[in-house]
PDB file of N, CA and C in Angstrom:
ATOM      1  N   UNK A   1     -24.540 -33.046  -8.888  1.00  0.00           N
ATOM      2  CA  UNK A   1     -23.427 -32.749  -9.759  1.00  0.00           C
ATOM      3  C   UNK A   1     -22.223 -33.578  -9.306  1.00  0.00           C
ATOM      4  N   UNK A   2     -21.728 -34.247 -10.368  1.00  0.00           N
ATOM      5  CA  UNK A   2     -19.971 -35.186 -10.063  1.00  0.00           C
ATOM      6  C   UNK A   2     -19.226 -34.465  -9.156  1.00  0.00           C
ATOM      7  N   UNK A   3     -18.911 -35.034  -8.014  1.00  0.00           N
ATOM      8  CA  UNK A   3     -17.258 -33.666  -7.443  1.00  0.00           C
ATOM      9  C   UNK A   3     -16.048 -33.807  -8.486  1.00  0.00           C
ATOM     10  N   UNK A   4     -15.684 -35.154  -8.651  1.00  0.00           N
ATOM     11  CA  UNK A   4     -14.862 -35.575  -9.129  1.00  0.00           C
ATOM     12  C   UNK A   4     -14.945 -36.806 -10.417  1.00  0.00           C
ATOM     13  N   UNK A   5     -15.658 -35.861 -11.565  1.00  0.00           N
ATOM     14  CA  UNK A   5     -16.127 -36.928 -12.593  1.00  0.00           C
ATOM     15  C   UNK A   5     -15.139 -37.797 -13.711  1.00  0.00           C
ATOM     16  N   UNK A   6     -15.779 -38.954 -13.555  1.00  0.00           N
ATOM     17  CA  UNK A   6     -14.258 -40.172 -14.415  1.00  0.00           C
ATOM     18  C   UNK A   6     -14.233 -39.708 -16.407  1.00  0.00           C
ATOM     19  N   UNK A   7     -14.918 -39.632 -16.070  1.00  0.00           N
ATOM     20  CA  UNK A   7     -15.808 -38.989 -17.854  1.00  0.00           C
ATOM     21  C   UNK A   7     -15.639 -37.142 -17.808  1.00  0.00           C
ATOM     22  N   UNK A   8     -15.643 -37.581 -18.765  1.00  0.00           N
ATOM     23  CA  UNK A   8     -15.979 -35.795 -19.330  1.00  0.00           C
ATOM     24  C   UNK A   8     -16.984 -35.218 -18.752  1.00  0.00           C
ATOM     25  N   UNK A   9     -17.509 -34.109 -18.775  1.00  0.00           N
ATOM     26  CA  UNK A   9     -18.134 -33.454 -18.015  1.00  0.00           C
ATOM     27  C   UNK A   9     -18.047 -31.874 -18.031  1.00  0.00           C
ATOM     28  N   UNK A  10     -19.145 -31.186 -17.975  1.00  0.00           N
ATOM     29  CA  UNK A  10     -19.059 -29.654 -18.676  1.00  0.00           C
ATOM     30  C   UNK A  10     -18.110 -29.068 -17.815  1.00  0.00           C
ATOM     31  N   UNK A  11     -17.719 -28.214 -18.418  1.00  0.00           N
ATOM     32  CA  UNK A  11     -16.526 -26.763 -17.763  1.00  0.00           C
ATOM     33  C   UNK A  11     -16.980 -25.943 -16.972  1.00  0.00           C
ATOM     34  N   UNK A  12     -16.173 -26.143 -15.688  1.00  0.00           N
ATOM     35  CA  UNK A  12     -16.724 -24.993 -14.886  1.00  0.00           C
ATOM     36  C   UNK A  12     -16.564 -23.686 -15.458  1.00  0.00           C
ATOM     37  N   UNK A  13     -18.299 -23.629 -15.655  1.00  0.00           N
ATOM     38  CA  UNK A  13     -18.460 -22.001 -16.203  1.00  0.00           C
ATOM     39  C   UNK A  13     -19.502 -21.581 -14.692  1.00  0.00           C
ATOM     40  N   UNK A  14     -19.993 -20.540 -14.786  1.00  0.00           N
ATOM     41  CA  UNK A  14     -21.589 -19.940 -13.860  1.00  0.00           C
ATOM     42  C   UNK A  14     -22.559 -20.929 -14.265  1.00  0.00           C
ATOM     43  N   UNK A  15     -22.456 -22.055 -13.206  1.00  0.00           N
ATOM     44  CA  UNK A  15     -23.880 -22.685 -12.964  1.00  0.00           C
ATOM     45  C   UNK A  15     -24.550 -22.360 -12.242  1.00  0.00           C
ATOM     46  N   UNK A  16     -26.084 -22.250 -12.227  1.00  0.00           N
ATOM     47  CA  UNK A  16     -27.322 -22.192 -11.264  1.00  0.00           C
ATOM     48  C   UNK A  16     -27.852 -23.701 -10.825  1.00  0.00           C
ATOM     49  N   UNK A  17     -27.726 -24.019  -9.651  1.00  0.00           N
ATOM     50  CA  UNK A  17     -28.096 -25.248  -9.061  1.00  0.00           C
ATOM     51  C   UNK A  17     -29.345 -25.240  -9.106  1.00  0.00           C
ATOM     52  N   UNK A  18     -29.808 -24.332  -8.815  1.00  0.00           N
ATOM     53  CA  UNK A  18     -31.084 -24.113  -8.785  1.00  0.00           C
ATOM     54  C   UNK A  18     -32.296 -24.027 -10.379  1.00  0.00           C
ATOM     55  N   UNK A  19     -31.373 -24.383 -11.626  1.00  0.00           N
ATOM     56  CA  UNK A  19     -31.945 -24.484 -12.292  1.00  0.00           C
ATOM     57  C   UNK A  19     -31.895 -25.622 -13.221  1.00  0.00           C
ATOM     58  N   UNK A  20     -32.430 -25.192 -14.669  1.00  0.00           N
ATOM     59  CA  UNK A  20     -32.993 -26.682 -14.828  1.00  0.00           C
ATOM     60  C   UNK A  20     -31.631 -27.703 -15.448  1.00  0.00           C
ATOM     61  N   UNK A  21     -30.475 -26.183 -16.205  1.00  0.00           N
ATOM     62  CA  UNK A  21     -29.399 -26.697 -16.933  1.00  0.00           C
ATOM     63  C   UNK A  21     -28.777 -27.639 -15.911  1.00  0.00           C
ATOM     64  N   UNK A  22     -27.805 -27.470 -15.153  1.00  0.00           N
ATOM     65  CA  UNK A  22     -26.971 -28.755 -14.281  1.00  0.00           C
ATOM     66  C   UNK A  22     -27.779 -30.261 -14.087  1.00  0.00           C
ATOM     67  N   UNK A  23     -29.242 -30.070 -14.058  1.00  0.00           N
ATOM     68  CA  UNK A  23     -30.206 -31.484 -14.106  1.00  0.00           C
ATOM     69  C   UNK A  23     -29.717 -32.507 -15.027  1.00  0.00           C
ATOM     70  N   UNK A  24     -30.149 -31.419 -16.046  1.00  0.00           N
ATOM     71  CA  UNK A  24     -30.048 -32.281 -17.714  1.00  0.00           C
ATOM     72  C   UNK A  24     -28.630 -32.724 -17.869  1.00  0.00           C
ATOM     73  N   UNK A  25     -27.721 -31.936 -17.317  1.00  0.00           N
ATOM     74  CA  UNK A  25     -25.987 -32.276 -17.646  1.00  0.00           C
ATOM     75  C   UNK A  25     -25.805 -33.757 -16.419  1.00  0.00           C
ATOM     76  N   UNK A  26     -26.405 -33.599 -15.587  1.00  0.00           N
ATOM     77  CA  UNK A  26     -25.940 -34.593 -14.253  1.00  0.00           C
ATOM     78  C   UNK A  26     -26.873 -36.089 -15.050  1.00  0.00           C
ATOM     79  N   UNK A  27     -28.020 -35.648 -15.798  1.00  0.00           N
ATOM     80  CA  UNK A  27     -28.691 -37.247 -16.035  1.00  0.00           C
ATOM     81  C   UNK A  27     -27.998 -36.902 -17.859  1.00  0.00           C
ATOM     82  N   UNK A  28     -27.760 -36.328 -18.359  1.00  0.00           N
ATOM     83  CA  UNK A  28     -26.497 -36.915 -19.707  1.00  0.00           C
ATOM     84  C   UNK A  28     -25.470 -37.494 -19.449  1.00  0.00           C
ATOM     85  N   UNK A  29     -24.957 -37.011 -17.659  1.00  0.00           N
ATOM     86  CA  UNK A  29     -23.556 -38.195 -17.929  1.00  0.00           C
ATOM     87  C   UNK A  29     -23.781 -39.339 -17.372  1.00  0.00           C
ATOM     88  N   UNK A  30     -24.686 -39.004 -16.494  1.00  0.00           N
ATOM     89  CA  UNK A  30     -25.075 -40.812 -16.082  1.00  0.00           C
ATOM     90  C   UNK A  30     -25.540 -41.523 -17.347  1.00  0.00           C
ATOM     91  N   UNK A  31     -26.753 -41.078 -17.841  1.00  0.00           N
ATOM     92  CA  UNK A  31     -27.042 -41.990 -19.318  1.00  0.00           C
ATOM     93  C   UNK A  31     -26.039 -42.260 -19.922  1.00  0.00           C
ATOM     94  N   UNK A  32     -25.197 -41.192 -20.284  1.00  0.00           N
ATOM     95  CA  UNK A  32     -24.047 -42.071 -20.900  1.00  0.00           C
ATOM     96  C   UNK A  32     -23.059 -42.832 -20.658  1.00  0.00           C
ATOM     97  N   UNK A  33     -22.897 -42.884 -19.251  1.00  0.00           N
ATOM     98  CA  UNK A  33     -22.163 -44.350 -18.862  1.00  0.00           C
ATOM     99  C   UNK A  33     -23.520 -45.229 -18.787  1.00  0.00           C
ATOM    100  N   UNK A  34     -24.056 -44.905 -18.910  1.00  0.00           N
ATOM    101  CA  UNK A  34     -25.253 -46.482 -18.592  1.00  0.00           C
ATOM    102  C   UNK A  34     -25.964 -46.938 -19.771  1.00  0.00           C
ATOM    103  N   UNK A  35     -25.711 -46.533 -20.559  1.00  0.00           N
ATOM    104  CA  UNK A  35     -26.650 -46.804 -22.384  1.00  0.00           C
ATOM    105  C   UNK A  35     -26.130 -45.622 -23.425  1.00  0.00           C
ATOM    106  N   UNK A  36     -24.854 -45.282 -23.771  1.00  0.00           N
ATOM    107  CA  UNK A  36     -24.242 -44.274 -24.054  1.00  0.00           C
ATOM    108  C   UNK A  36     -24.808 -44.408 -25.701  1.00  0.00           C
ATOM    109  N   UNK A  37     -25.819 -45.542 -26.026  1.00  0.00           N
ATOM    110  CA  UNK A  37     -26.242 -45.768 -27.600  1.00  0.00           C
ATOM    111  C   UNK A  37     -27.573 -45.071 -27.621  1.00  0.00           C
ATOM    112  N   UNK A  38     -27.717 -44.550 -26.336  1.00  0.00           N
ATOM    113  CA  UNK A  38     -29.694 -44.247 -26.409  1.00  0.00           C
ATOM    114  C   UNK A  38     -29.679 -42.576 -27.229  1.00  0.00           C
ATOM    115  N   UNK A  39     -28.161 -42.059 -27.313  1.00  0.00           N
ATOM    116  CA  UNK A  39     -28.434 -40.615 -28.210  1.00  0.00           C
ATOM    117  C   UNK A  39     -29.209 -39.874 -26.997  1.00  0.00           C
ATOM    118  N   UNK A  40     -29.129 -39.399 -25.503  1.00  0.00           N
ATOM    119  CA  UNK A  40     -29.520 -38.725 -25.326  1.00  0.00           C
ATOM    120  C   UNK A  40     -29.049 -37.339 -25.359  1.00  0.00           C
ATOM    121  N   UNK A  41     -27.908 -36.985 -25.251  1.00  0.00           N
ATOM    122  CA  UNK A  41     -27.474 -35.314 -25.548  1.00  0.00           C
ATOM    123  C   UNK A  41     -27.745 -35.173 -27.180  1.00  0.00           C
ATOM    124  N   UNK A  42     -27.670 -35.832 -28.344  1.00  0.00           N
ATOM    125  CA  UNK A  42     -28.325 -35.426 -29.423  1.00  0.00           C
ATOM    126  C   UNK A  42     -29.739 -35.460 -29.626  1.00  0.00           C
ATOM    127  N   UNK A  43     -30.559 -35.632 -28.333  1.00  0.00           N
ATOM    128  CA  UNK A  43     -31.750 -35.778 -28.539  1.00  0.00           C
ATOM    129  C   UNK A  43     -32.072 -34.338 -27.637  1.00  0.00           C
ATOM    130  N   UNK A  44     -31.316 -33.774 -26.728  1.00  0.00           N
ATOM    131  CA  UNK A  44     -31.382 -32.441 -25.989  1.00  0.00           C
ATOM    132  C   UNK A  44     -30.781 -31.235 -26.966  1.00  0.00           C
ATOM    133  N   UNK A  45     -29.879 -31.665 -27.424  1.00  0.00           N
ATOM    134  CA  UNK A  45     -29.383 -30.504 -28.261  1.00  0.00           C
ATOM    135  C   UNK A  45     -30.215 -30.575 -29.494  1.00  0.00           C
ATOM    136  N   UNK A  46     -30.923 -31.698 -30.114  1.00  0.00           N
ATOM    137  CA  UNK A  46     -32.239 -31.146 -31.106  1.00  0.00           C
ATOM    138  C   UNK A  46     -33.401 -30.684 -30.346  1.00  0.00           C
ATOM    139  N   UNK A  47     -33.558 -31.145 -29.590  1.00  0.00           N
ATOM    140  CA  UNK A  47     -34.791 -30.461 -28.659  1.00  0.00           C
ATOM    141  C   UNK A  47     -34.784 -28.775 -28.309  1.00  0.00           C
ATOM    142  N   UNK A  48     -33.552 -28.218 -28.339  1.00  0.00           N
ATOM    143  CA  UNK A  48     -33.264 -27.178 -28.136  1.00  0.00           C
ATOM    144  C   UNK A  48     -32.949 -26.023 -29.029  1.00  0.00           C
ATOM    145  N   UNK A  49     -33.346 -26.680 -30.070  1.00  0.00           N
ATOM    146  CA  UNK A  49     -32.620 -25.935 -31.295  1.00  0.00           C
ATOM    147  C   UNK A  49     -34.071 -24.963 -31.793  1.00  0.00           C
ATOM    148  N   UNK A  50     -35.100 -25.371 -31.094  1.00  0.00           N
ATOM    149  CA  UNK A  50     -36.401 -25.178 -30.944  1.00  0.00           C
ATOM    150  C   UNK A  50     -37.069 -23.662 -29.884  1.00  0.00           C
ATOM    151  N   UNK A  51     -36.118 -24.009 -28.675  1.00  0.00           N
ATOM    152  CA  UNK A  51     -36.388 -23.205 -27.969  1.00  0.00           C
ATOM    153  C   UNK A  51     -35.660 -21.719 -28.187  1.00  0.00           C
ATOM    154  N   UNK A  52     -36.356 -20.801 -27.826  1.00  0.00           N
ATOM    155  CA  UNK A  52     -35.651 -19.061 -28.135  1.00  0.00           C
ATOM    156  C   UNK A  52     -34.566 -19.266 -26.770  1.00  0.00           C
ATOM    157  N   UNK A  53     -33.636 -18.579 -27.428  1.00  0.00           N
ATOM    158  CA  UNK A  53     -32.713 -18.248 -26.288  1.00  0.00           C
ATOM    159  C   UNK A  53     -33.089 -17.127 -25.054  1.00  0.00           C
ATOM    160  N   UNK A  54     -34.383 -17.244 -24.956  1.00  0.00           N
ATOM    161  CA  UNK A  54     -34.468 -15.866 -23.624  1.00  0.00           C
ATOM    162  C   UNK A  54     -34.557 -17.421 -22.803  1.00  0.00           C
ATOM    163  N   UNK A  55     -35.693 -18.435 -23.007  1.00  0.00           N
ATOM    164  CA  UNK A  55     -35.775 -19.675 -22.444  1.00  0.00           C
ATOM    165  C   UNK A  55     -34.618 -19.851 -22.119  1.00  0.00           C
ATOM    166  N   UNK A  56     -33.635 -20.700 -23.082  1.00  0.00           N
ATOM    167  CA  UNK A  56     -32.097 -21.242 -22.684  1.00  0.00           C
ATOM    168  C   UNK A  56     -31.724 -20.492 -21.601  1.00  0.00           C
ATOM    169  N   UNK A  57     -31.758 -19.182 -21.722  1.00  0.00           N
ATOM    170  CA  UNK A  57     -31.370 -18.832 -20.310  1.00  0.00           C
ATOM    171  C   UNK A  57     -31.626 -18.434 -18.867  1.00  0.00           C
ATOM    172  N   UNK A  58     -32.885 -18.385 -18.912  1.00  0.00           N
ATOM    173  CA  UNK A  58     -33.991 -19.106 -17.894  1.00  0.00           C
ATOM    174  C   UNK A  58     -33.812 -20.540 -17.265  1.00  0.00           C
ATOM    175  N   UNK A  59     -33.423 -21.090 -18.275  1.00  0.00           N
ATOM    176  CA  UNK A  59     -33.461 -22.604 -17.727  1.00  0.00           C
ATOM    177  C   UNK A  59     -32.082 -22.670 -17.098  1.00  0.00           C
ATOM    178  N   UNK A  60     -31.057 -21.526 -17.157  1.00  0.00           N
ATOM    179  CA  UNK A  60     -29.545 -22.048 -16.961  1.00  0.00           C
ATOM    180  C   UNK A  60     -28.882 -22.292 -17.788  1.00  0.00           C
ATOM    181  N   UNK A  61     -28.802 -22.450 -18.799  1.00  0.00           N
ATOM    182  CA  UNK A  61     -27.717 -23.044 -19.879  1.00  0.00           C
ATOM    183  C   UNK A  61     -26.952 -21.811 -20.890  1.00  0.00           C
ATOM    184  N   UNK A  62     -25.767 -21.930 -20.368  1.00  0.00           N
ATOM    185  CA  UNK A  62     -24.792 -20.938 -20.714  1.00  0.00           C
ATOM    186  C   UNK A  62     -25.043 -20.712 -22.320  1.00  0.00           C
ATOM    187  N   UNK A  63     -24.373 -19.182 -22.563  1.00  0.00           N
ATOM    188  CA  UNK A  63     -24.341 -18.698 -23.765  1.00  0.00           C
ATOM    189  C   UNK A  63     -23.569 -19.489 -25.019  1.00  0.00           C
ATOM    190  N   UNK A  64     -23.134 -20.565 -24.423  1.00  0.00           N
ATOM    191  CA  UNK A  64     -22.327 -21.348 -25.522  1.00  0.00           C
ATOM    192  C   UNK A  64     -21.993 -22.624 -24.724  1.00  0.00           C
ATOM    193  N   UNK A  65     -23.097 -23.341 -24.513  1.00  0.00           N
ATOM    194  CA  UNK A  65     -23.021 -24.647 -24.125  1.00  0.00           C
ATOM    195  C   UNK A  65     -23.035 -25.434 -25.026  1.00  0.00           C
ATOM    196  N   UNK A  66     -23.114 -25.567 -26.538  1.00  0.00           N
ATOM    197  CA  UNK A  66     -22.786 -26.228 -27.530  1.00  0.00           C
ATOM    198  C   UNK A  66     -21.737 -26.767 -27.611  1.00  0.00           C
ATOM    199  N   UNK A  67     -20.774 -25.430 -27.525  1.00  0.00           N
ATOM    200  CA  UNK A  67     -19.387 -25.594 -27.729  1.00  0.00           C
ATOM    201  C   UNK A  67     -18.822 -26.371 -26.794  1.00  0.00           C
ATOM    202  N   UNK A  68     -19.158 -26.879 -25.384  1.00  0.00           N
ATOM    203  CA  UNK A  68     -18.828 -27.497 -24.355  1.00  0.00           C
ATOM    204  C   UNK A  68     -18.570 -28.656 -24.889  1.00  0.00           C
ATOM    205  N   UNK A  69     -16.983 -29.438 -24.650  1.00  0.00           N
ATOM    206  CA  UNK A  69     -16.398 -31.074 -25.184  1.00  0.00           C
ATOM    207  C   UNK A  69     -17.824 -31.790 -24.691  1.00  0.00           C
ATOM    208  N   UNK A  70     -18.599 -31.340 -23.681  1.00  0.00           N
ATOM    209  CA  UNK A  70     -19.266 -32.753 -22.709  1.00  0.00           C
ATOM    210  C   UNK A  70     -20.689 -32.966 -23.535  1.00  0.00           C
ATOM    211  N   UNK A  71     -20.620 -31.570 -24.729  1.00  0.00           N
ATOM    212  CA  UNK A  71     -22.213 -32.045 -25.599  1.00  0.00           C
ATOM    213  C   UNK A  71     -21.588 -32.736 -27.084  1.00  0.00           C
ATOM    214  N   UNK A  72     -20.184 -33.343 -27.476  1.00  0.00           N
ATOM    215  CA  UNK A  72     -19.864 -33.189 -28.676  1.00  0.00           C
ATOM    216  C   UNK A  72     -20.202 -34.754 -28.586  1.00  0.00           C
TER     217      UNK A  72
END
């Protein structure tokens, strides 16, 4: 996870390090400084639109991580 990230980057809300959400957020902001055209957070947030929310929150990912500036 960034200590101090130059880019946007989700809101400190209750993260689990230990799970799968902070992964996916730490390789979305690298991808997007490094190929920010490859669409990967619109390719996670359709991927997810799939999964039941008992999952989403299993995996870590807050009750309203949509709304987060760092997925818009």
């Amino acid at each position: 996870m960034p200590r101090n990230p130059i880019y946007p980057f989700i809101q400190k809300s209750v993260i689990y390090p230990y799970k799968l959400y902070p992964s996916i957020c730490a390789m979305a902001y690298t991808i997007n400084i490094v190929g920010p055209e490859c669409g990967f957070k619109d390719k996670i947030k359709e991927l997810m639109k799939d999964c039941p929310l008992k999952q989403e929150h299993e995996m870590g990912f807050p009750a309203n991580w949509r709304s987060d500036k760092f997925w818009e």
